[in-house]
PDB file of N, CA and C in Angstrom:
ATOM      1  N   UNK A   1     208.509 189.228  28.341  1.00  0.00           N
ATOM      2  CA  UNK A   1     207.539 188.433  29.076  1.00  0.00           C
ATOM      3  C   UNK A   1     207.394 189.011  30.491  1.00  0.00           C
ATOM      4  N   UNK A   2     206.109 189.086  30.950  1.00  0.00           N
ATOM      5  CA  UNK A   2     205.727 189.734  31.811  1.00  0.00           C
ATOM      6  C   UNK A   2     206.475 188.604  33.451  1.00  0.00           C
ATOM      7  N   UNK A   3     206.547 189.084  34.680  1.00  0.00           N
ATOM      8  CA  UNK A   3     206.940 188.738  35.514  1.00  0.00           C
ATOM      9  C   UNK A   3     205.678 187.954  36.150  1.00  0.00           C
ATOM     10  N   UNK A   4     205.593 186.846  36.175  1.00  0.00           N
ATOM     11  CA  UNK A   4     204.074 185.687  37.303  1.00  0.00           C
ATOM     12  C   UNK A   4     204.286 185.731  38.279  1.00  0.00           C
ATOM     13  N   UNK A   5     202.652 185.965  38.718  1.00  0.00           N
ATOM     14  CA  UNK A   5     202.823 186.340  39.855  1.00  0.00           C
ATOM     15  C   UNK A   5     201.782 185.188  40.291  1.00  0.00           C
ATOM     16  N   UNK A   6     202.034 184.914  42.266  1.00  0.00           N
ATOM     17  CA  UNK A   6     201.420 183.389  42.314  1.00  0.00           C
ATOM     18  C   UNK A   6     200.154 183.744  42.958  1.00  0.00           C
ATOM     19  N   UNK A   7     199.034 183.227  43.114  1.00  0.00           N
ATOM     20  CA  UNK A   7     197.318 183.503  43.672  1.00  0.00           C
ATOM     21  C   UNK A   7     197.406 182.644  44.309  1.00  0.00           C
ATOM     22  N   UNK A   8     196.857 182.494  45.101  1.00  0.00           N
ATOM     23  CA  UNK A   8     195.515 181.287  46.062  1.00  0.00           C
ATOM     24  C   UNK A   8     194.544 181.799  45.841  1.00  0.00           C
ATOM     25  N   UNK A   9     193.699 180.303  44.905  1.00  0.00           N
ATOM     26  CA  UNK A   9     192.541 180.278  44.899  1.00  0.00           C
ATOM     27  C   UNK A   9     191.550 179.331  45.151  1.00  0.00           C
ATOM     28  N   UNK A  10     190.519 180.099  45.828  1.00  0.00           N
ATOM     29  CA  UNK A  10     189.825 178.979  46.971  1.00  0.00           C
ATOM     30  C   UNK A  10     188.020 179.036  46.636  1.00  0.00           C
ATOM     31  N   UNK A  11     188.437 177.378  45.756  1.00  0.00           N
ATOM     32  CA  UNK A  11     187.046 177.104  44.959  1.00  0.00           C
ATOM     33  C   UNK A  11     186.179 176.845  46.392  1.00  0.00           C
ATOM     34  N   UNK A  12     185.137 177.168  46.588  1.00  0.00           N
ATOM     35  CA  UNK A  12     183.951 176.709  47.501  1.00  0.00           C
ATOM     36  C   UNK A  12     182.761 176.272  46.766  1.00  0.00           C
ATOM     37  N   UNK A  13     182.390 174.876  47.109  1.00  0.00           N
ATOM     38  CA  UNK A  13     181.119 174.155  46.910  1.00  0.00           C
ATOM     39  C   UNK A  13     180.124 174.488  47.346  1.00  0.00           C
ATOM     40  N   UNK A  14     180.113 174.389  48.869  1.00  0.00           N
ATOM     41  CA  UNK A  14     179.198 175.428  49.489  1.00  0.00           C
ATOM     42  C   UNK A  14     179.798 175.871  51.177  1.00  0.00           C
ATOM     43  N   UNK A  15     179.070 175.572  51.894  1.00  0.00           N
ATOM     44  CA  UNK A  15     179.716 176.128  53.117  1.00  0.00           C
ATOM     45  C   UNK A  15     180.440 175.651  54.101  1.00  0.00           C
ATOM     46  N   UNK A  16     180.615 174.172  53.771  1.00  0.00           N
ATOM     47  CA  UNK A  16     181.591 173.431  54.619  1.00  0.00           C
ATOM     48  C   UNK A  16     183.119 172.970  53.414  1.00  0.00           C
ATOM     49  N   UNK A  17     182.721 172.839  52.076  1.00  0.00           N
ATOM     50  CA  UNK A  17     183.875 172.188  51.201  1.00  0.00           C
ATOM     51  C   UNK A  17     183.966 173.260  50.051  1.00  0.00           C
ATOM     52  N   UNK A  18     185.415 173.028  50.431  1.00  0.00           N
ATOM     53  CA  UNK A  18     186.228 173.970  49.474  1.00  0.00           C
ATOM     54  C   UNK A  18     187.851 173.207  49.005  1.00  0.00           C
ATOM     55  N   UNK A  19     188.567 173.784  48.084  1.00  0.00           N
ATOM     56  CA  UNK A  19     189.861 173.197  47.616  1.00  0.00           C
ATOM     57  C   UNK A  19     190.255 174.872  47.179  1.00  0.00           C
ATOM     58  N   UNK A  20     191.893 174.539  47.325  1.00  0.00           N
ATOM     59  CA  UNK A  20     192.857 175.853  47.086  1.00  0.00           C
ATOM     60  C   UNK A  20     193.874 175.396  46.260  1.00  0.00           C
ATOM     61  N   UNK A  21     194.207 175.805  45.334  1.00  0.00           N
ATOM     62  CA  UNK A  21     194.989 176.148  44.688  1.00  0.00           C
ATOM     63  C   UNK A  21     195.802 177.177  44.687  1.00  0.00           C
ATOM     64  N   UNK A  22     197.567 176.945  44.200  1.00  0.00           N
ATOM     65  CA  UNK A  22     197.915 178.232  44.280  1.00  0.00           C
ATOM     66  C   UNK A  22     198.393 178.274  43.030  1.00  0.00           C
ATOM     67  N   UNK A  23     198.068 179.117  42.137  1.00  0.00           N
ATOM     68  CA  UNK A  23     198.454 179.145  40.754  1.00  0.00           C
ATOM     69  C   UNK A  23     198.851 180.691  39.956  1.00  0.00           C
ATOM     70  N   UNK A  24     200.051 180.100  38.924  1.00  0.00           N
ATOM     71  CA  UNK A  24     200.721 181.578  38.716  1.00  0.00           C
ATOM     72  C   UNK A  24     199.463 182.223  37.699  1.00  0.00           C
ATOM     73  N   UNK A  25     200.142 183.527  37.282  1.00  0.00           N
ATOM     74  CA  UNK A  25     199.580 184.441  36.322  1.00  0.00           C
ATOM     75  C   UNK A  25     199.893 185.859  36.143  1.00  0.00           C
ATOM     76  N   UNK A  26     199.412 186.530  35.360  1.00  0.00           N
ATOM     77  CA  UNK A  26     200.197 187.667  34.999  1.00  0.00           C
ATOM     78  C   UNK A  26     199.352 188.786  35.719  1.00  0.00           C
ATOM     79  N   UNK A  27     198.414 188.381  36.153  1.00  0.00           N
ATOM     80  CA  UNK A  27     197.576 189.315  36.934  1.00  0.00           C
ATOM     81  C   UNK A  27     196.711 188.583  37.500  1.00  0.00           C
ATOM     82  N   UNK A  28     195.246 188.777  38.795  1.00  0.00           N
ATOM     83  CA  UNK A  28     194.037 188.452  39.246  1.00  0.00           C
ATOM     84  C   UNK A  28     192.835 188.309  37.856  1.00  0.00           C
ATOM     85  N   UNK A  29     193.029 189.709  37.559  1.00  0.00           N
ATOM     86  CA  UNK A  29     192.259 189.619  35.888  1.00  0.00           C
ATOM     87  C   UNK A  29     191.646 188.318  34.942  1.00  0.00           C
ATOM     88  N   UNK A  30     193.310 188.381  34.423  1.00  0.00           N
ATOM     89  CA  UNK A  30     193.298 187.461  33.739  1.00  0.00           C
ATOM     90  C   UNK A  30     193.196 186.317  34.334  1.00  0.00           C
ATOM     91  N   UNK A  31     193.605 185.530  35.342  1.00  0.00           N
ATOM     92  CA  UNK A  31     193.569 184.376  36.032  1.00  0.00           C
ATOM     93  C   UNK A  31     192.093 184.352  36.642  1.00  0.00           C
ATOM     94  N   UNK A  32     191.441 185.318  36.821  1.00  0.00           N
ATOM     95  CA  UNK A  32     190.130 185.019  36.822  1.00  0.00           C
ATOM     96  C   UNK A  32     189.192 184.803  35.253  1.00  0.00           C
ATOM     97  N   UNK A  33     189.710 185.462  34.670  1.00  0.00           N
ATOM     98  CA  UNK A  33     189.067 184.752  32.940  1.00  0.00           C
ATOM     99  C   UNK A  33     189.409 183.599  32.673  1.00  0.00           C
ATOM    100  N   UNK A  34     190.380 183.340  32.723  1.00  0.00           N
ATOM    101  CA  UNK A  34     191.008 181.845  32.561  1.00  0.00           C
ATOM    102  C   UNK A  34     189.715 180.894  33.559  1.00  0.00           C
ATOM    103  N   UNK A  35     189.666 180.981  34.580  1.00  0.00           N
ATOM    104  CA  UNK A  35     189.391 179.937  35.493  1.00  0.00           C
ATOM    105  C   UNK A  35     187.571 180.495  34.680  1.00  0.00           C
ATOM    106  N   UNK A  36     187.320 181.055  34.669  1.00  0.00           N
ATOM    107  CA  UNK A  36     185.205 181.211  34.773  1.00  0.00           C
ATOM    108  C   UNK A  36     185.490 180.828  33.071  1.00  0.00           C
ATOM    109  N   UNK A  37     185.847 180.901  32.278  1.00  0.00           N
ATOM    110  CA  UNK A  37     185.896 180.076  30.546  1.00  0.00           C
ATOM    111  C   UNK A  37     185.823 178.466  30.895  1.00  0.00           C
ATOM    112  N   UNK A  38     185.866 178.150  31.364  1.00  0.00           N
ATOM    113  CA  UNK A  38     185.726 176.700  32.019  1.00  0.00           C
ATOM    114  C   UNK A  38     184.158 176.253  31.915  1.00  0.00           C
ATOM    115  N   UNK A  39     183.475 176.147  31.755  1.00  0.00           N
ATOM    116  CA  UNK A  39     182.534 175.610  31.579  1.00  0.00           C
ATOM    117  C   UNK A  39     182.010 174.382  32.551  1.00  0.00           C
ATOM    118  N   UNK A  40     183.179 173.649  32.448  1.00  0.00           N
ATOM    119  CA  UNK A  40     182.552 172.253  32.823  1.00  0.00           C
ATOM    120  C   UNK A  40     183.597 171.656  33.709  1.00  0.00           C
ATOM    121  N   UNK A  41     184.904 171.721  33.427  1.00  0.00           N
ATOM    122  CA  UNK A  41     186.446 171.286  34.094  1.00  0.00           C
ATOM    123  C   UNK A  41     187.375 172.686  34.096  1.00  0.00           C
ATOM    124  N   UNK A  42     188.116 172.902  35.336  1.00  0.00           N
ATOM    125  CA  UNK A  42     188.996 173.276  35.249  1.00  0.00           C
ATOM    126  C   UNK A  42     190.318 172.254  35.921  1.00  0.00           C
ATOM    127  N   UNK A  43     191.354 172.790  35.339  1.00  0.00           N
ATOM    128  CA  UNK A  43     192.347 171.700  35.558  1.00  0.00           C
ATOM    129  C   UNK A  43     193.664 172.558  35.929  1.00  0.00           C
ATOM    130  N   UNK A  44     194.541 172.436  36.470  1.00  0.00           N
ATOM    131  CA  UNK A  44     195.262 172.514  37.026  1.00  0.00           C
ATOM    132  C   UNK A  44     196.369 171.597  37.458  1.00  0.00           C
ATOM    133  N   UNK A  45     197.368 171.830  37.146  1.00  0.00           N
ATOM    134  CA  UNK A  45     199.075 171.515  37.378  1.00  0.00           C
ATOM    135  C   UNK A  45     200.027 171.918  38.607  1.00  0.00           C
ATOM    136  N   UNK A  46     199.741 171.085  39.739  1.00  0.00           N
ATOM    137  CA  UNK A  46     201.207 171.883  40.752  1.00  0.00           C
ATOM    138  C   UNK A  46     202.168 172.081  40.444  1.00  0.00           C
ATOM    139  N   UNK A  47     203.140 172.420  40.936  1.00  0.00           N
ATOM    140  CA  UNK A  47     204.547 172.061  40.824  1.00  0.00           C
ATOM    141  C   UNK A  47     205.202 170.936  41.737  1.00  0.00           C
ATOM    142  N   UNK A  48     204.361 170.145  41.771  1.00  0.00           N
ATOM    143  CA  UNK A  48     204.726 168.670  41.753  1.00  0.00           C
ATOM    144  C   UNK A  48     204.293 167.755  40.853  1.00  0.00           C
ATOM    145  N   UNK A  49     203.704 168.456  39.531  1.00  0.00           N
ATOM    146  CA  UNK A  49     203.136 167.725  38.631  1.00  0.00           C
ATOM    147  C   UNK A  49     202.268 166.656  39.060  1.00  0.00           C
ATOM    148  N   UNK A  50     201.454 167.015  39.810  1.00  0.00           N
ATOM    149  CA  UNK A  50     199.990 166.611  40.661  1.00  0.00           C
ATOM    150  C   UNK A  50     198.421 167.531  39.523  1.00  0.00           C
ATOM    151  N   UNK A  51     197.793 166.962  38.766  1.00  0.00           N
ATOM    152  CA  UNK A  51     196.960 167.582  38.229  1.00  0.00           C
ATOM    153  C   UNK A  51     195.336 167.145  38.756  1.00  0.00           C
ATOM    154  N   UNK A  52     195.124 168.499  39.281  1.00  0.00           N
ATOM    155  CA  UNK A  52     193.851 168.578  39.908  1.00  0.00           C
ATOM    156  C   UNK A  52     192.850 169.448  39.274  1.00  0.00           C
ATOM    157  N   UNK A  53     191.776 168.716  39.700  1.00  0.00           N
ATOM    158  CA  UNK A  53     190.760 168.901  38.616  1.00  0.00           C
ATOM    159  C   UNK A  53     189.271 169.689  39.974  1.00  0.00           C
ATOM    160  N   UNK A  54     188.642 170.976  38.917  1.00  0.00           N
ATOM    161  CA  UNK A  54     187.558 171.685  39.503  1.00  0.00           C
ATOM    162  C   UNK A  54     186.391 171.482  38.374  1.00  0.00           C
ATOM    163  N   UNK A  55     185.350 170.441  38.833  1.00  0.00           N
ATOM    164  CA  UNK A  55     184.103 170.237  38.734  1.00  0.00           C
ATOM    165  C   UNK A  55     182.674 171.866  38.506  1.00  0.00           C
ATOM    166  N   UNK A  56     183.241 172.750  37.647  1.00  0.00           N
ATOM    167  CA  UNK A  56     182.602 174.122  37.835  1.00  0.00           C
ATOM    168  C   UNK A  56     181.680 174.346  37.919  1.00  0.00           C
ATOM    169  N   UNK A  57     180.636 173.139  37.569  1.00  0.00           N
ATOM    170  CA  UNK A  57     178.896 173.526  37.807  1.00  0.00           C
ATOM    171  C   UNK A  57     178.965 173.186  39.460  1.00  0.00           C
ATOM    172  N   UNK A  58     179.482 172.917  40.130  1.00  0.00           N
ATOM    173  CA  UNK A  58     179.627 172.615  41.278  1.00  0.00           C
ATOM    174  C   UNK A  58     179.862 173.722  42.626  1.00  0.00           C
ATOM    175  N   UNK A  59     181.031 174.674  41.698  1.00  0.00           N
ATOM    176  CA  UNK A  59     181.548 175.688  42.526  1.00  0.00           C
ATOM    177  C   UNK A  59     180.427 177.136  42.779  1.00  0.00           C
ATOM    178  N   UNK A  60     180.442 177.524  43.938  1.00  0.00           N
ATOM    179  CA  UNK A  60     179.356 178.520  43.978  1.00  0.00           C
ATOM    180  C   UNK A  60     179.885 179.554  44.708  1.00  0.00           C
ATOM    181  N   UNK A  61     181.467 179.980  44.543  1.00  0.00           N
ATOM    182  CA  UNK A  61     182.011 180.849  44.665  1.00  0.00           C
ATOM    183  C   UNK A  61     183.280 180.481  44.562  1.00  0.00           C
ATOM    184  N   UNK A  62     184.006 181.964  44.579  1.00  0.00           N
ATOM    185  CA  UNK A  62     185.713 181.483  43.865  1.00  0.00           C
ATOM    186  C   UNK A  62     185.974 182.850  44.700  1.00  0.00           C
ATOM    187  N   UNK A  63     187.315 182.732  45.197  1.00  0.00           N
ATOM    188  CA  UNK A  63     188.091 183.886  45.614  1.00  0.00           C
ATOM    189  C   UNK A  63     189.644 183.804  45.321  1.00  0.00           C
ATOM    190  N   UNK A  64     190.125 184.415  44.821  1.00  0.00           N
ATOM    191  CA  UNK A  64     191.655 184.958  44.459  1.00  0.00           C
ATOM    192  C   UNK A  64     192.496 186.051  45.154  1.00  0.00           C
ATOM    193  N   UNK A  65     193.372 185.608  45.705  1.00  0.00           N
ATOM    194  CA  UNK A  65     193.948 186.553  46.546  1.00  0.00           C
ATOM    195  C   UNK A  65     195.995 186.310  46.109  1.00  0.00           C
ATOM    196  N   UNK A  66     196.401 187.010  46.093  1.00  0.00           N
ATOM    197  CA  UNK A  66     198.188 187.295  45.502  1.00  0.00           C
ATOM    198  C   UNK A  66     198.549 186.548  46.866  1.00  0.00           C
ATOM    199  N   UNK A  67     199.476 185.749  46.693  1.00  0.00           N
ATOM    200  CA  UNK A  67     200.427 184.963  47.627  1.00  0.00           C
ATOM    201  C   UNK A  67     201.482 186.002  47.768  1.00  0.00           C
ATOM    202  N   UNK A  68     201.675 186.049  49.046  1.00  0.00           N
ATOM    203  CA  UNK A  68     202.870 186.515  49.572  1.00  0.00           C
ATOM    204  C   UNK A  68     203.439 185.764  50.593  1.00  0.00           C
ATOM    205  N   UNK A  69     204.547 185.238  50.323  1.00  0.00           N
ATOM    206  CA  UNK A  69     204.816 184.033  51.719  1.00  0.00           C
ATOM    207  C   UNK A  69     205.153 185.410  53.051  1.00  0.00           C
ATOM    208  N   UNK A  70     205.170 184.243  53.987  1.00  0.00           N
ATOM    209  CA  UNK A  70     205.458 185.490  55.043  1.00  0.00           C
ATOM    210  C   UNK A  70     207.128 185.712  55.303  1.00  0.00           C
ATOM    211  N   UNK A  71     207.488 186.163  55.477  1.00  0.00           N
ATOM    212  CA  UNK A  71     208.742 187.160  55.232  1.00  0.00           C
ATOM    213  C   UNK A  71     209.341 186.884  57.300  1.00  0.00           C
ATOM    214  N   UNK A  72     210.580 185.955  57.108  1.00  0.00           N
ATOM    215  CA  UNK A  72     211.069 185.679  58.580  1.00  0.00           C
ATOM    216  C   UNK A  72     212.376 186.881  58.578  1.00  0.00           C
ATOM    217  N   UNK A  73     211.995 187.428  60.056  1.00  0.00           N
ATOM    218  CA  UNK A  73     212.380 188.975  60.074  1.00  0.00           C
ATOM    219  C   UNK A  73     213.870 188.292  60.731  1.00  0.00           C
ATOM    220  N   UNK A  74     214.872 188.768  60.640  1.00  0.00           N
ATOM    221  CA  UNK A  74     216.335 189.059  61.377  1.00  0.00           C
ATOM    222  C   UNK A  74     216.731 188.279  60.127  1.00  0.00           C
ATOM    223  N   UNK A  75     216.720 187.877  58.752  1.00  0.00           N
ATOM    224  CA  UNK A  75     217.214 187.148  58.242  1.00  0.00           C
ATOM    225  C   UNK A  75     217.757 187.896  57.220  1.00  0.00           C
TER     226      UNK A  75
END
């Protein structure tokens, strides 16, 4: 099994409202197929078992970018 890796991804409605998610996957790729097969709902699970929901005829852009927390130096 491949190693997950975590995204932020930041649904935009239009130019003032947006929602982020940060969600695992095995690549950008695929986690972008996953999310545009959606049709109508996408749904989503934190890891606080908080399930949030993306309205997709709604969204009018999507961006995905690899999480890297930031890294505290002398440690």
């Amino acid at each position: 099994m491949k190693k997950m890796k975590e995204f932020r991804v930041k649904f935009r409605f239009d130019n003032e409202n947006s929602t982020t998610f940060f969600i695992k996957s095995e690549n950008k790729e695929m986690l972008y197929g996953n999310i545009i097969s959606h049709k109508e709902w996408y749904e989503h699970e934190d890891n606080n078992g908080v399930l949030n929901v993306v309205n997709m005829k709604l969204v009018t852009s999507i961006s995905i970018v690899e999480y890297k927390p930031a890294s505290i130096r002398g440690l």
